[in-house]
Protein backbone atom coordinates (compact mmCIF):
# COMPACT_ATOMS: atom_id res chain seq x y z
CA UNK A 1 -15.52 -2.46 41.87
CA UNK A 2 -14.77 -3.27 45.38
CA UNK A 3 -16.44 -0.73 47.39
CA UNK A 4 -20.60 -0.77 47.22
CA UNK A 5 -22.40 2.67 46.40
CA UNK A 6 -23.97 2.96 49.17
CA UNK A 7 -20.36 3.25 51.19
CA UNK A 8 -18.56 5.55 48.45
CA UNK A 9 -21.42 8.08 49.11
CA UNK A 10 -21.08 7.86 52.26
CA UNK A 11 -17.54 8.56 51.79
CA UNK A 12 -17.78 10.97 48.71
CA UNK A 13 -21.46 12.14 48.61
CA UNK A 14 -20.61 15.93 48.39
CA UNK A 15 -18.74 14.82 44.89
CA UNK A 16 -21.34 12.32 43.29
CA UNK A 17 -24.65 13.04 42.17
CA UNK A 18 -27.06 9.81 42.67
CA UNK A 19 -29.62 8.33 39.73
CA UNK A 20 -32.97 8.15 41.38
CA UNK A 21 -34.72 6.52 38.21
CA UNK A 22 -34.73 2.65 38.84
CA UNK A 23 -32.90 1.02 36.53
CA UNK A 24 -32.90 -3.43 36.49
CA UNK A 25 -30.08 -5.13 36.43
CA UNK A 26 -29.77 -7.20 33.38
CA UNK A 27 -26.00 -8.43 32.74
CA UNK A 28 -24.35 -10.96 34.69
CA UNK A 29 -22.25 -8.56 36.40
CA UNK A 30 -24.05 -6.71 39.45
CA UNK A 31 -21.38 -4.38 39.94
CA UNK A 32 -18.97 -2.35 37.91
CA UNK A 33 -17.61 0.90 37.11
CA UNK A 34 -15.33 3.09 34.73
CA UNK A 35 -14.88 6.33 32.41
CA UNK A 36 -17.68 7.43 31.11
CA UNK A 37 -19.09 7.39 27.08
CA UNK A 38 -22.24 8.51 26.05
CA UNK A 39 -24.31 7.34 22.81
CA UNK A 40 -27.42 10.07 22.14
CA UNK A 41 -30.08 7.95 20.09
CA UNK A 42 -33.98 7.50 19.89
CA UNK A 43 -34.60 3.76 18.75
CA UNK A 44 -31.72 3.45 16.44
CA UNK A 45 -28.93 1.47 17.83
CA UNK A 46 -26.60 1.75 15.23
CA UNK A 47 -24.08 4.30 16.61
CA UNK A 48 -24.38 2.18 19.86
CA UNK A 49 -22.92 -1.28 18.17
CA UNK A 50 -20.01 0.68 16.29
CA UNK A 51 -19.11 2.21 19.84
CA UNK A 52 -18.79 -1.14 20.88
CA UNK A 53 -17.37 -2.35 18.65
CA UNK A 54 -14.54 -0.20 19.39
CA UNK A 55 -11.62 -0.86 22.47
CA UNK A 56 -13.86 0.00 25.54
CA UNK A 57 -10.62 -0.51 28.29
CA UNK A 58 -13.02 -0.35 30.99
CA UNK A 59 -15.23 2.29 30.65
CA UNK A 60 -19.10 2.26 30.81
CA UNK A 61 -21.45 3.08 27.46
CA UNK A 62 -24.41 5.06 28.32
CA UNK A 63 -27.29 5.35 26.46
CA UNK A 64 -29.78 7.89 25.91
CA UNK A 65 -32.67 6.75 24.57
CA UNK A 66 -34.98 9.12 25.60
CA UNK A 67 -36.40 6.64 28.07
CA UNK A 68 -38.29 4.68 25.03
CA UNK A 69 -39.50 1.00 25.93
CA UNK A 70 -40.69 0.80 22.28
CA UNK A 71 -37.64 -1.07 20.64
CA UNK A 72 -34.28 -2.20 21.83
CA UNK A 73 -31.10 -0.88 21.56
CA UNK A 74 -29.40 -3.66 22.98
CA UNK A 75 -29.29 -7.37 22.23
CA UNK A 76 -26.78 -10.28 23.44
CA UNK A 77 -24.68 -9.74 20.20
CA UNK A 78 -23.99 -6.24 21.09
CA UNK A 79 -23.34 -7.05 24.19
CA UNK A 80 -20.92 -9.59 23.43
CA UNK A 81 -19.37 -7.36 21.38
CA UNK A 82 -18.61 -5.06 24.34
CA UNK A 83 -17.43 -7.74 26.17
CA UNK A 84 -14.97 -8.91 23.56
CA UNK A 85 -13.72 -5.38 23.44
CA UNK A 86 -13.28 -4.42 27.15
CA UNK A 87 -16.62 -2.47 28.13
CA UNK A 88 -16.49 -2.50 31.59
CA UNK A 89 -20.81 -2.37 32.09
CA UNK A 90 -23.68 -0.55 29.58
CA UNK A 91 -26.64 1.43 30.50
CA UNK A 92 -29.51 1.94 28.44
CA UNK A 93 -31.83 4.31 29.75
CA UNK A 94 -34.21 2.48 27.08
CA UNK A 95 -35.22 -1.10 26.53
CA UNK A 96 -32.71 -4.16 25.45
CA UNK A 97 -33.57 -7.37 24.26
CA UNK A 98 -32.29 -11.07 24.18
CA UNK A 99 -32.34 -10.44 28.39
CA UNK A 100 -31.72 -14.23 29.17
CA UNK A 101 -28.69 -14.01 26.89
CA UNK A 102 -26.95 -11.07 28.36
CA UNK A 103 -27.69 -11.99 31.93
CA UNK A 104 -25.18 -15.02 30.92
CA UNK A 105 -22.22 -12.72 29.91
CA UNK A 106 -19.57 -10.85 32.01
CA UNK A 107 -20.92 -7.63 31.86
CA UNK A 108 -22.76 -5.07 33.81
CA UNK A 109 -25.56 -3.83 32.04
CA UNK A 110 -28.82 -1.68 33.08
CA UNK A 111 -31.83 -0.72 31.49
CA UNK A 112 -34.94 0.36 32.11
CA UNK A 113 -36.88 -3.01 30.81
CA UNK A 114 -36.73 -5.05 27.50
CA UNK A 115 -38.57 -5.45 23.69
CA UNK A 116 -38.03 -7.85 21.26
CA UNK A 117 -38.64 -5.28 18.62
CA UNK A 118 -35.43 -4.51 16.80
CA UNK A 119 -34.62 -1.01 16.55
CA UNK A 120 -33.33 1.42 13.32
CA UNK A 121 -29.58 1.40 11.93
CA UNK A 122 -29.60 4.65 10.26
CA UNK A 123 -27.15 6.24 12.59
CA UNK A 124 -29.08 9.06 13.86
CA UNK A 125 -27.64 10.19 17.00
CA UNK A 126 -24.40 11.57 18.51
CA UNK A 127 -21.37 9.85 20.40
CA UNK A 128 -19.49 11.33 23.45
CA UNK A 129 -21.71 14.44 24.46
CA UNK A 130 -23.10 15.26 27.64
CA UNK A 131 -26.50 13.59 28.20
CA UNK A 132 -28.89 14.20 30.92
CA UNK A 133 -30.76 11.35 32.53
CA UNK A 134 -33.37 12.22 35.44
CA UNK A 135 -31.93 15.44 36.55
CA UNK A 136 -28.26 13.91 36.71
CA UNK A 137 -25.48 14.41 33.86
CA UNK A 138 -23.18 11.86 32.56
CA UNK A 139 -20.19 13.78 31.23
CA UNK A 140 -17.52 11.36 28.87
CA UNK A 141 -14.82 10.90 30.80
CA UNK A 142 -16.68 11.03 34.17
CA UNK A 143 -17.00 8.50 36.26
CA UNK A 144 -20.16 6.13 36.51
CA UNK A 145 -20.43 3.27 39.53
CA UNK A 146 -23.22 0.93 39.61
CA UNK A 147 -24.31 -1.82 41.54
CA UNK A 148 -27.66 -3.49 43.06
CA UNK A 149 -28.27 -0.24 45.07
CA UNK A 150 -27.96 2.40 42.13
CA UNK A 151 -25.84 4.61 39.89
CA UNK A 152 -23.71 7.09 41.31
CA UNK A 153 -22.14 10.17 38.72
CA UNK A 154 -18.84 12.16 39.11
CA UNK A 155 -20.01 15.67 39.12
């Protein structure tokens, strides 16, 4: 991404909506942007590492996790695994885990904290719906920028 959030809403502000929520920045990528995809899950990350698994060419995973802090839906494999297939950045409105790890790859990646707790693989969730995160929708194929300052949303 080459312009900062702060400038494209001053440029486009009338055409983004703006994440108030503060999310950390975990990945060792500060800035980055791209199509959106959604994951839908409540501590079960399995739906989240098969979407990853999967050609990402660029675009950002966001996941819904219902805010929980009580397992993680990310760890550094996962993570690698996005890298290896083109994920442009990840954020978990959730916890992750293995944060040392991922802060060494080329990714972004958000979240709202991390637990070493693993989380469920039983698949419950949905891929590529509309999810709503503090008042602001991610639509797939939207598009997400984040950086230091925040996340900005395509309306």
């Amino acid at each position: 991404m080459t312009i900062a959030t702060a400038d494209l809403y001053d440029e486009r502000g009338d055409q983004l909506d703006s994440l108030g929520i503060q999310f950390q920045d975990i990945g060792g990528t500060d800035a980055f942007d791209g199509p959106i995809r959604t994951v839908q899950c409540h501590r079960d990350n399995a739906l989240v590492k098969a979407t990853l698994a999967t050609p990402g060419d660029g675009a950002v995973l966001v996941i819904d996790g219902g805010g929980s802090l009580e397992s993680a839906l990310v760890g550094d494999l996962i993570a690698a695994s996005a890298v290896d297939n083109g994920w442009a950045g990840i954020i978990v409105y959730g916890a992750i885990r293995d944060r040392a790890a991922i802060g060494t790859l080329p990714i972004g990646l958000k979240a709202l904290g991390s637990n070493p707790r693993k989380s469920a693989k039983d698949g419950a969730g949905a891929v590529d719906v509309p999810v709503e995160i503090g008042g602001v929708v991610f639509t797939p194929g939207k598009h997400v920028y984040a950086d230091v300052d925040g996340i900005l949303v395509e309306r």
